[in-house]
Protein backbone atom coordinates (compact mmCIF):
# COMPACT_ATOMS: atom_id res chain seq x y z
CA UNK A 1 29.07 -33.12 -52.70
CA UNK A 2 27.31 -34.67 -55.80
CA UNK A 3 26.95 -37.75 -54.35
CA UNK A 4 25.23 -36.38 -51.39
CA UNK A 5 22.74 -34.68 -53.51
CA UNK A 6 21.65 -37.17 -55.03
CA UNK A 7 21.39 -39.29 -52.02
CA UNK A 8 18.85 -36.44 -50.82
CA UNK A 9 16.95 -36.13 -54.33
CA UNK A 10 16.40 -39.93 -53.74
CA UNK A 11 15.15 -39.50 -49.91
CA UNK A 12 12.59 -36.34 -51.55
CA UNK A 13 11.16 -38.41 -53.95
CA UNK A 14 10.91 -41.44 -51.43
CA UNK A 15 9.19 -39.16 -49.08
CA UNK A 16 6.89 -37.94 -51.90
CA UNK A 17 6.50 -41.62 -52.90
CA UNK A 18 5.31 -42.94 -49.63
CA UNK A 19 2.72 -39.73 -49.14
CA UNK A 20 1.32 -41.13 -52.79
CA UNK A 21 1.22 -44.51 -51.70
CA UNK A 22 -0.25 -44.00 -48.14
CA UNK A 23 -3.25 -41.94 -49.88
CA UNK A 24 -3.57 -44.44 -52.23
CA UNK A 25 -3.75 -47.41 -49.43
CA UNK A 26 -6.40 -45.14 -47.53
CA UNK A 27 -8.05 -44.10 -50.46
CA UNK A 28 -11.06 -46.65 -49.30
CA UNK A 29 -11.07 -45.62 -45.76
CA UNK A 30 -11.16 -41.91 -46.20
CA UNK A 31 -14.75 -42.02 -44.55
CA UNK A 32 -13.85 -44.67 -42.15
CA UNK A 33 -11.82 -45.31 -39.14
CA UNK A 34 -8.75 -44.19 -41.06
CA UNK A 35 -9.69 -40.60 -42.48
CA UNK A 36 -7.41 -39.50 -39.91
CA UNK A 37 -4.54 -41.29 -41.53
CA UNK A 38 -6.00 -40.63 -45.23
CA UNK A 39 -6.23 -36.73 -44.38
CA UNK A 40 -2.25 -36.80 -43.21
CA UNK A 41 -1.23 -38.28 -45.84
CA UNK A 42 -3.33 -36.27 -48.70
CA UNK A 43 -1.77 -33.21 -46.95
CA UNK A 44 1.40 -34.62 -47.49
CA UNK A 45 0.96 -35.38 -51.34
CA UNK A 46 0.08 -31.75 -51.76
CA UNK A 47 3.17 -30.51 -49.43
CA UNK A 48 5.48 -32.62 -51.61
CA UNK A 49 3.85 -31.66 -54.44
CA UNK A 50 3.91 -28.14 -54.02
CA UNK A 51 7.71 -27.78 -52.67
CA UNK A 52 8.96 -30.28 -55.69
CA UNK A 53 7.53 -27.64 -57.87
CA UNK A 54 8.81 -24.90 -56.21
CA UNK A 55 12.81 -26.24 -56.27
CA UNK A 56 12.18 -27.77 -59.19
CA UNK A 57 11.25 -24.34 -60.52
CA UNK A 58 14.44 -22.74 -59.28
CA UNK A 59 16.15 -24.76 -61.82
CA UNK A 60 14.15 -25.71 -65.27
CA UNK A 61 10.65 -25.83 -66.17
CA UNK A 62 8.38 -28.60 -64.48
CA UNK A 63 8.34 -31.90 -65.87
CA UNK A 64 9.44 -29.68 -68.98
CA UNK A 65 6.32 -27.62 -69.19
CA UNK A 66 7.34 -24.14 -69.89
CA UNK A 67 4.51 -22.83 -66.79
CA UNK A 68 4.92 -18.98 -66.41
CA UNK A 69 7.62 -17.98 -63.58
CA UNK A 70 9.52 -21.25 -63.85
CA UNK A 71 12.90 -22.03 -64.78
CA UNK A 72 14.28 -18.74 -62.93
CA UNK A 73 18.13 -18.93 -62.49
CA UNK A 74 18.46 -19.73 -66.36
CA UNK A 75 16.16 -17.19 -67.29
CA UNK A 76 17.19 -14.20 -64.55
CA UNK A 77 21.42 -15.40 -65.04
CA UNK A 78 22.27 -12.07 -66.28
CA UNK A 79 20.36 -10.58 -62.96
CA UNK A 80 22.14 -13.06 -60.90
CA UNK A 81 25.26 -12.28 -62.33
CA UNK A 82 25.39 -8.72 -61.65
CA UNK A 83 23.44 -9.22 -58.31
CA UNK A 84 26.96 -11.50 -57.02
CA UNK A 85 28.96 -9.04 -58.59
CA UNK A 86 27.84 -6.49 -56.61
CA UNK A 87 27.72 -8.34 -53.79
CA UNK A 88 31.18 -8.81 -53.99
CA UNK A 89 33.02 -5.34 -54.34
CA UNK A 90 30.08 -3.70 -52.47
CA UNK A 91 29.87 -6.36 -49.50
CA UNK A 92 31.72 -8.99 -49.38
CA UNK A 93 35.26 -7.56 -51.12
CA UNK A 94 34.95 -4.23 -50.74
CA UNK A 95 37.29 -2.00 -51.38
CA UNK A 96 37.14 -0.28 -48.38
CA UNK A 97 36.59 -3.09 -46.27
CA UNK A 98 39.90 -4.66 -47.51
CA UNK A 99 42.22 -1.27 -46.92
CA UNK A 100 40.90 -1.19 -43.31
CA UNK A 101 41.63 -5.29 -42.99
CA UNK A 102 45.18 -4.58 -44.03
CA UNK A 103 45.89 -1.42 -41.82
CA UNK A 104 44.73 -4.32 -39.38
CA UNK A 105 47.27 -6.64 -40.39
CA UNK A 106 51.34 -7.21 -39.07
CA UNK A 107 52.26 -7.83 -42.55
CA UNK A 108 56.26 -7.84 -41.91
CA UNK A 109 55.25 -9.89 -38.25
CA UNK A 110 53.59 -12.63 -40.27
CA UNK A 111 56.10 -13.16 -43.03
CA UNK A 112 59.34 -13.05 -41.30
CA UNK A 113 58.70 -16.86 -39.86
CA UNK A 114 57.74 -17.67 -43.19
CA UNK A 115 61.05 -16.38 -44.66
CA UNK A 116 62.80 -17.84 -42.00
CA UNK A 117 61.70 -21.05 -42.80
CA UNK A 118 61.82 -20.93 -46.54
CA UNK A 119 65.85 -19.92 -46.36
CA UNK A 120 66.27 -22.42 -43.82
CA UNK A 121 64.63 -24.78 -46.18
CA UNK A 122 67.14 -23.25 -49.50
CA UNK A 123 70.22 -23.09 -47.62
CA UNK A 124 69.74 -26.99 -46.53
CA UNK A 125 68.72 -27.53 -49.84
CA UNK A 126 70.83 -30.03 -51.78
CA UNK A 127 69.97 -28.06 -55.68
CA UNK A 128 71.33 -24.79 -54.24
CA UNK A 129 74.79 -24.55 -54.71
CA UNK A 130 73.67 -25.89 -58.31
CA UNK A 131 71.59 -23.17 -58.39
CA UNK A 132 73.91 -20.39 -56.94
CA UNK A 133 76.71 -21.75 -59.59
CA UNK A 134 74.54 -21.08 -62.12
CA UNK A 135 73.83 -17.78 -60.67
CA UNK A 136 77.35 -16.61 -60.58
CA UNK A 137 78.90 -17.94 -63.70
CA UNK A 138 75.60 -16.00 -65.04
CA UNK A 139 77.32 -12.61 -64.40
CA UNK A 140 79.32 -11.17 -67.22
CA UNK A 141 82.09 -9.74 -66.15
CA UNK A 142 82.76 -8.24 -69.76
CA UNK A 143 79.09 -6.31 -68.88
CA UNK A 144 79.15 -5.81 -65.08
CA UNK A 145 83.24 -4.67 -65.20
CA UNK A 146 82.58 -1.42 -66.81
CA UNK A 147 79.13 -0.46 -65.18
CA UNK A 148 80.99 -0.74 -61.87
CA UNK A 149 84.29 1.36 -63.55
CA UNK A 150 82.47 3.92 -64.71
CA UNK A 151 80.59 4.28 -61.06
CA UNK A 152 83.62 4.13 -59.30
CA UNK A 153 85.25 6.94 -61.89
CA UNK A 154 82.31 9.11 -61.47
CA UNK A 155 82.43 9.06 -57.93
CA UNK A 156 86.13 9.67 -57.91
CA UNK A 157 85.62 13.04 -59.95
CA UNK A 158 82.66 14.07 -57.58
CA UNK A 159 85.01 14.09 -54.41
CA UNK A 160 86.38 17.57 -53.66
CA UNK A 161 89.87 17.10 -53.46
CA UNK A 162 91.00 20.69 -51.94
CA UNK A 163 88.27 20.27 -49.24
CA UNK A 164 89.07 16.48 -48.74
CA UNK A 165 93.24 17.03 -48.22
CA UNK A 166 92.30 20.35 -45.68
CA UNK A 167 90.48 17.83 -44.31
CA UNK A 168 92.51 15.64 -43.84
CA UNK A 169 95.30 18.21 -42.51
CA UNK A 170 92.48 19.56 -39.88
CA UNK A 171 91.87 15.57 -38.84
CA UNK A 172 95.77 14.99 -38.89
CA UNK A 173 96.01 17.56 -36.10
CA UNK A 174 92.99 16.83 -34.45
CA UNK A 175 94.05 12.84 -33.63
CA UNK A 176 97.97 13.65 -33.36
CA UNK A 177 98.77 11.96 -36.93
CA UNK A 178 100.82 15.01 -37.27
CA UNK A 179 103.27 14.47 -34.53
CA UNK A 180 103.95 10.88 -36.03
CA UNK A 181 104.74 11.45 -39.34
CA UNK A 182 106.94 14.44 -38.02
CA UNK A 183 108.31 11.63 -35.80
CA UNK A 184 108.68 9.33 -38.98
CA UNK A 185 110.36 12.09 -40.86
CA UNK A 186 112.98 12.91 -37.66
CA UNK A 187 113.56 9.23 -37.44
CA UNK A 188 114.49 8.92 -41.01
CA UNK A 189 116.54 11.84 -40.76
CA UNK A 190 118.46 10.71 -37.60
CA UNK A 191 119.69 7.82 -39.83
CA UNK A 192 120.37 9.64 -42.72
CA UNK A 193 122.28 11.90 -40.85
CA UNK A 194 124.27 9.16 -38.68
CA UNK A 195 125.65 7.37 -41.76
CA UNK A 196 129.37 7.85 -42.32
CA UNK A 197 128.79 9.44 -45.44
CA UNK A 198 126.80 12.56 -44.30
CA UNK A 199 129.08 13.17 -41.38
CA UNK A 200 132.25 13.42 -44.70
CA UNK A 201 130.05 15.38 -47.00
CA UNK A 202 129.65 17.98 -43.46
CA UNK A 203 133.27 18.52 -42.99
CA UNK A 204 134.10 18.33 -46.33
CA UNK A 205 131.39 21.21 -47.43
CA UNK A 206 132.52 23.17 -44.06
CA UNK A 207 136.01 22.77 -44.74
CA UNK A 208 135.65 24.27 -48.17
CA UNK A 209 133.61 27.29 -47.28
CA UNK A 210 136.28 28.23 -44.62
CA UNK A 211 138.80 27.99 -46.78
CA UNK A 212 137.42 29.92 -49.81
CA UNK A 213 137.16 32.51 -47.37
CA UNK A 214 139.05 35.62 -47.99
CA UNK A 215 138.95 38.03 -44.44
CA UNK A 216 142.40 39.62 -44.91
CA UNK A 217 144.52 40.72 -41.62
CA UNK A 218 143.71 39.66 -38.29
CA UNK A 219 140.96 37.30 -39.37
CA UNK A 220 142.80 35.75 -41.78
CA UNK A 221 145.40 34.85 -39.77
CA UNK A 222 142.81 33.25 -36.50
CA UNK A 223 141.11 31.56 -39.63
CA UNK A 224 143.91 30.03 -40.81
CA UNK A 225 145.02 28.93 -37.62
CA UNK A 226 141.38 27.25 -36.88
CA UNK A 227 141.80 25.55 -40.23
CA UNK A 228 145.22 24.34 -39.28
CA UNK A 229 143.93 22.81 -36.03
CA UNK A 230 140.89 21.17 -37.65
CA UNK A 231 140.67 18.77 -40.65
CA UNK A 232 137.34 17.59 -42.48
CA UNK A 233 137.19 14.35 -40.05
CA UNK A 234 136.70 16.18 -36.76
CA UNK A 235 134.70 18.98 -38.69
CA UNK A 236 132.16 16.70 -39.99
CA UNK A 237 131.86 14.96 -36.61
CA UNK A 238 131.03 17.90 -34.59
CA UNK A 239 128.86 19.00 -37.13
CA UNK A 240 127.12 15.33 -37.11
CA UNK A 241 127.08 15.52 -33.23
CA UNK A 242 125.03 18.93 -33.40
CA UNK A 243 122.65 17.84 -35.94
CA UNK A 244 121.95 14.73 -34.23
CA UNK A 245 121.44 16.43 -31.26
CA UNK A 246 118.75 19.12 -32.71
CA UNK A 247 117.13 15.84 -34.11
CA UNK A 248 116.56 14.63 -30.57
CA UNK A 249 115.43 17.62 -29.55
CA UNK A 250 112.80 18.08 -32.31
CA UNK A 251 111.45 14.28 -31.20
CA UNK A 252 110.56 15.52 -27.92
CA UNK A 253 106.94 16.59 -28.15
CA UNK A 254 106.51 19.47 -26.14
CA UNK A 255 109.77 21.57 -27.58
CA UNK A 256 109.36 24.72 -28.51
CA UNK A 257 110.60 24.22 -31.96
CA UNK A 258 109.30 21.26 -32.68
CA UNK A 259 105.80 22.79 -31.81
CA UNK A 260 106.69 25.83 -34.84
CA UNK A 261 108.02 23.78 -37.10
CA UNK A 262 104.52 21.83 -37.22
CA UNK A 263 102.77 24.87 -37.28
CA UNK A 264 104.86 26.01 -40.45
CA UNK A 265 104.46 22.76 -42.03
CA UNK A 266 100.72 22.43 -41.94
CA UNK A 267 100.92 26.37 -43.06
CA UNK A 268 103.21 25.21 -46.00
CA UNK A 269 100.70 22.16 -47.32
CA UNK A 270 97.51 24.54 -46.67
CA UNK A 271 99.61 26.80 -49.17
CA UNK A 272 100.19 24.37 -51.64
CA UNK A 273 97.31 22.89 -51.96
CA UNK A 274 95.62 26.32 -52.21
CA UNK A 275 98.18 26.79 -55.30
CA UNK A 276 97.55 23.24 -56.87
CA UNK A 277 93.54 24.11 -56.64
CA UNK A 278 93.99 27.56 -58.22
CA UNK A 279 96.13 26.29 -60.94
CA UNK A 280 94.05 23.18 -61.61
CA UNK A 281 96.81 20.44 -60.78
CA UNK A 282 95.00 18.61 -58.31
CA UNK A 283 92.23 18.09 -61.15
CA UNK A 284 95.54 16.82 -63.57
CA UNK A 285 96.36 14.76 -60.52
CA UNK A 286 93.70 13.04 -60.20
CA UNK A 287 93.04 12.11 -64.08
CA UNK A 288 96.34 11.24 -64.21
CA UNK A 289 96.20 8.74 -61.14
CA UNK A 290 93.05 7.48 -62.69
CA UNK A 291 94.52 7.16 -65.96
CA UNK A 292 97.39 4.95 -64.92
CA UNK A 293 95.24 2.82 -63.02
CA UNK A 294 94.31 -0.30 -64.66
CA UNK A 295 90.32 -0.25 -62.78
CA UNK A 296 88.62 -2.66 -65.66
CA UNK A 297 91.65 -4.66 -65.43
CA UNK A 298 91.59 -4.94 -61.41
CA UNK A 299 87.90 -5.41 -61.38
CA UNK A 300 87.88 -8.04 -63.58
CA UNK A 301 90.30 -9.77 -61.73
CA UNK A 302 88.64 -9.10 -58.66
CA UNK A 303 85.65 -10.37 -60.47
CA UNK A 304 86.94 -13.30 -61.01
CA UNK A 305 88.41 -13.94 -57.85
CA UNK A 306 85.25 -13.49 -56.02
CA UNK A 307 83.36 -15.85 -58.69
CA UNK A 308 85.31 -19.01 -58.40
CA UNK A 309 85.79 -18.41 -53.78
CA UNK A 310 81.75 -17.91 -54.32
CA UNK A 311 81.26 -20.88 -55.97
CA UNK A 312 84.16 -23.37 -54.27
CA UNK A 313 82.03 -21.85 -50.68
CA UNK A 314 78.74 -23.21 -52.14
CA UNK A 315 80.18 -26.51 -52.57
CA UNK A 316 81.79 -27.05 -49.51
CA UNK A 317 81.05 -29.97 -46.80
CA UNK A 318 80.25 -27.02 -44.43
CA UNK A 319 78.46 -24.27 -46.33
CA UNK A 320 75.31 -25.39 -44.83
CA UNK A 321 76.58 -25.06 -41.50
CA UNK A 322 78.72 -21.93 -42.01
CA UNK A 323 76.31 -19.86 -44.35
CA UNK A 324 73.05 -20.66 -42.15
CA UNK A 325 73.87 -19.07 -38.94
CA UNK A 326 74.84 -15.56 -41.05
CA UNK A 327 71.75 -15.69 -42.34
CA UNK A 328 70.15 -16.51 -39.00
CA UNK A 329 72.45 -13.52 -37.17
CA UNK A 330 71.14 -11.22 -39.92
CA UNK A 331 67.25 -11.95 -39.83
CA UNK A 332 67.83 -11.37 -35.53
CA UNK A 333 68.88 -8.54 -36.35
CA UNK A 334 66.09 -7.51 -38.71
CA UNK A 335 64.14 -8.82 -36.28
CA UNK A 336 65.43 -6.73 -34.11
CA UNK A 337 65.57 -3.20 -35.57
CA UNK A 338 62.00 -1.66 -35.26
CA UNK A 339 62.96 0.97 -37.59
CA UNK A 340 63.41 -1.17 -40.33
CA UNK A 341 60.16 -3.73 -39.19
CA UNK A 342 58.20 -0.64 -39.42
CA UNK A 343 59.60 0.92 -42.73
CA UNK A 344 59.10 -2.65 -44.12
CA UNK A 345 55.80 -2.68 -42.80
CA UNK A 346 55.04 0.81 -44.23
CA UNK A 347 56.54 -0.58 -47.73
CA UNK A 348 54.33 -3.53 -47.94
CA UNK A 349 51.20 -2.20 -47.35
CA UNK A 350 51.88 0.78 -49.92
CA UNK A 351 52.43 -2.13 -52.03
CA UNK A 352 48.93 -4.10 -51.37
CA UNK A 353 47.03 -1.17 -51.02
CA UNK A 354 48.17 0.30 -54.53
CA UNK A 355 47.15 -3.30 -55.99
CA UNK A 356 44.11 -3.23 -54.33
CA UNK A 357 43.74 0.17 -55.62
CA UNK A 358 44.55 -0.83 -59.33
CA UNK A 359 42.74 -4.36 -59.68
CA UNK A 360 39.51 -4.15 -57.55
CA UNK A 361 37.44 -3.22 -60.11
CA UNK A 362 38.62 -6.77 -61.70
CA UNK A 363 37.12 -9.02 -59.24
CA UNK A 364 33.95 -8.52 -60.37
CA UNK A 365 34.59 -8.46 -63.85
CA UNK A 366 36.50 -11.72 -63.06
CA UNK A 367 33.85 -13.88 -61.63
CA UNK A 368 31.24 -12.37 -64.43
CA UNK A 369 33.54 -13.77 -66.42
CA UNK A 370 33.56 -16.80 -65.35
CA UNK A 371 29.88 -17.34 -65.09
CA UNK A 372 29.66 -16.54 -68.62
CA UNK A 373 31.71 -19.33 -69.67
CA UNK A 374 28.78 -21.35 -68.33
CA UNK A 375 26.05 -22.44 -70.51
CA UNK A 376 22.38 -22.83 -68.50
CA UNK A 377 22.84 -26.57 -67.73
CA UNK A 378 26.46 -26.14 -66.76
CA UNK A 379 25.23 -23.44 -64.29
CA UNK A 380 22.23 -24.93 -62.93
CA UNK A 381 24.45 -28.22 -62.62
CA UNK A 382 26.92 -25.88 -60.69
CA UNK A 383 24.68 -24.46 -58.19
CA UNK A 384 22.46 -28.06 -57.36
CA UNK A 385 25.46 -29.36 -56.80
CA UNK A 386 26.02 -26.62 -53.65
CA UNK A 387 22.69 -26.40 -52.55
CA UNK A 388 20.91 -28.76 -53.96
CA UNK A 389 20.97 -31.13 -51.16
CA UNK A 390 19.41 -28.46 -48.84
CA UNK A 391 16.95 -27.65 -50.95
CA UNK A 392 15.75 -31.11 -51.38
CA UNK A 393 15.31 -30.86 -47.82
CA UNK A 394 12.44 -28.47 -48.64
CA UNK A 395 10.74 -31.32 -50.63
CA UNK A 396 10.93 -34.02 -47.64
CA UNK A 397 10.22 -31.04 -44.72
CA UNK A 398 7.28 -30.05 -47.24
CA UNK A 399 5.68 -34.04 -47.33
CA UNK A 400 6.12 -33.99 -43.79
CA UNK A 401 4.62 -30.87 -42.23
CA UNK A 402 1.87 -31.54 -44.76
CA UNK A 403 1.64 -34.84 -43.51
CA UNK A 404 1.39 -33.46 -39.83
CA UNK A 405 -0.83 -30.23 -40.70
CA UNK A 406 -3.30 -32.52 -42.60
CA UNK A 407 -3.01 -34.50 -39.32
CA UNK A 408 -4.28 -31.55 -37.53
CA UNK A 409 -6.97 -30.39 -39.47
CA UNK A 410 -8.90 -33.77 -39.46
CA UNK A 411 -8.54 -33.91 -35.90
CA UNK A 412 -9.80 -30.55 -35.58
CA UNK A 413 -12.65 -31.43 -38.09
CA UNK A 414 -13.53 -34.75 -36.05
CA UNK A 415 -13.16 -33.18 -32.55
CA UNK A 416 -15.91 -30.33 -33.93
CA UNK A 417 -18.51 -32.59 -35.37
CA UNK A 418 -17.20 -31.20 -38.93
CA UNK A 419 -16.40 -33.16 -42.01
């Protein structure tokens, strides 16, 4: 840009140059057979002349003369300061101007590619697992350990326990868990009841409450005779047979009794845990549960775990080509969920708009600042140097139309008789 300034300083001054040396050459002939010529070039002299001084004017004084209304950006700076300034917030970066631009804008549209590209780029990176080492061996466990304890406590002691083991009874008979763990309980009582031992302990107990029995007469005597027909073996396996039997019974879903005793079983845990509520054991429960639970311990541990499978993924042959389509799946599916795009969208522009908002007023104050770092020559330098080469354009249009004009008027003058 300098360079081509200069190169049109130089073609100014040559045009000026030539319009002095052409009225120079004709000075002799300016009543002659040249005045034509001599005229043109006079004009141009004067047209040179007069738009050299003008830009020249813009900048610095005239040959260094200090000529009234000369010099004007060094001595109007402050003016032209302020004048770009407002230009700025009031026109060109307005405040308002740059709100309606953004409402304008797909903010979340035009930097989900970008993102896209930049993890593609990280994930194929060969400095990222470095970097996500670093990142994990970063996190203290003896910090992070009881931060996520003490959540996981406080949420604990925030769940309602009454209303969440109703629940759970109401959901148990809702989706039929009731009818399997009465099923569980009639299967573990079929074998408990089927073992040898059960069906000796029946006859045994029978056989001893018959015979402790004291009737007198009639009864005594039929007793006495059923007790000398049985012994505790065949007692115990009739009464084994029967209770298997009921068992059976109870598995089949639509008996009778099976149906009551679930009722009075569901009645019987509503009723205690109404009674551990009122009396404040589910509370004791709880702390107790929690108490005996090593959580920091587990959570370390887990901690830890997670740390070192982290970092021996980030250093595997495939993580590349395993952790880059997750990502990929999970940006379509951004992609995909308007609701979020939009809330995103939303989010963003809040954001922009409240900077906006808060730093506006700084643009201005930014470029004045700036332009006071300049001293005179460093901003006249500044601004030659962008439109300097146009305006020397002014200088060799100025020689030129001079040139032409003075053309002109002699012909005018010689085609009228006037000179």
């Amino acid at each position: 840009m300098a360079k081509d300034s200069r190169k049109n300083k130089q073609l100014a001054n040559i045009s000026l140059g030539i319009m002095a040396a052409g009225f120079a050459a004709t000075l002799p002939f300016r009543e002659g057979g040249l005045s034509l010529l001599h005229a043109g070039f006079e004009a141009g002299v004067i047209g040179g002349l007069a738009d050299w001084f003008a830009v020249t004017a813009l900048f610095r004084h005239p040959l260094g003369i200090p000529i009234p209304h000369t010099a004007l950006l060094p001595r109007n700076r402050n003016k032209m300061s302020d004048g770009i300034v407002r230009v700025l917030e009031e026109r060109l970066l307005a405040k308002e101007s740059m709100l309606e631009k953004l409402r304008q804008l797909d903010l979340a549209q035009q930097l989900l590619p970008a993102i896209r590209q930049g993890l593609h780029a990280a994930v194929h990176s060969e400095r990222l697992p470095h970097v996500l080492e670093g990142a994990l061996r970063s996190v203290p466990a003896e910090k992070a350990v009881p931060l996520l304890s003490g959540e996981i406590r406080s949420a604990v002691e925030r769940i309602d326990l009454e209303a969440a083991l109703r629940g759970f009874l109401r959901n148990a008979k809702e989706n039929g868990t009731d009818d399997r763990l009465l099923d569980l309980l009639l299967e573990r009582a079929e074998v408990w009841v089927s073992t040898e031992g059960m069906r000796r302990e029946l006859g045994n107990a029978v056989m001893k409450l018959v015979q402790g029995m004291n009737l007198g007469g009639l009864m005594q005597f039929a007793v006495n005779a059923f007790i000398g027909y049985l012994d505790e073996d065949r007692v115990g396996t009739m009464l084994q047979s029967f209770a298997l039997m009921k068992v059976r019974e109870l598995k089949i879903h639509h008996n009778e009794q099976r149906v009551a005793i679930k009722k009075h079983l569901l009645e019987g845990l509503e009723t205690v845990i109404s009674q551990l509520s009122e009396t404040g054991q589910l509370l004791a429960m709880r702390d107790e549960l929690l108490a005996s639970f090593d959580l920091d311990g587990e959570l370390t541990r887990l901690l830890e775990t997670w740390r070192e499978k982290g970092i021996g993924f980030a250093h595997s042959e495939d993580f590349a080509a395993k952790a880059w389509p997750l990502i990929e799946r999970l940006l379509d599916r951004l992609e995909e969920n308007e609701g979020l795009i939009r809330g995103a969208e939303h989010w963003l522009k809040e954001q922009v708009a409240g900077l906006i908002e808060r730093n506006h007023v700084k643009i201005g104050s930014f470029v004045k600042e700036n332009l006071d770092r300049l001293d005179n020559d460093q901003l006249v330098e500044l601004i030659e140097d962008k439109v300097g080469q146009d305006l020397q354009w002014i200088r060799v249009n100025g020689a030129l139309c001079g040139f032409l004009i003075g053309l002109l008027l002699r012909s005018v003058e010689m085609i009228t008789g006037y000179s």
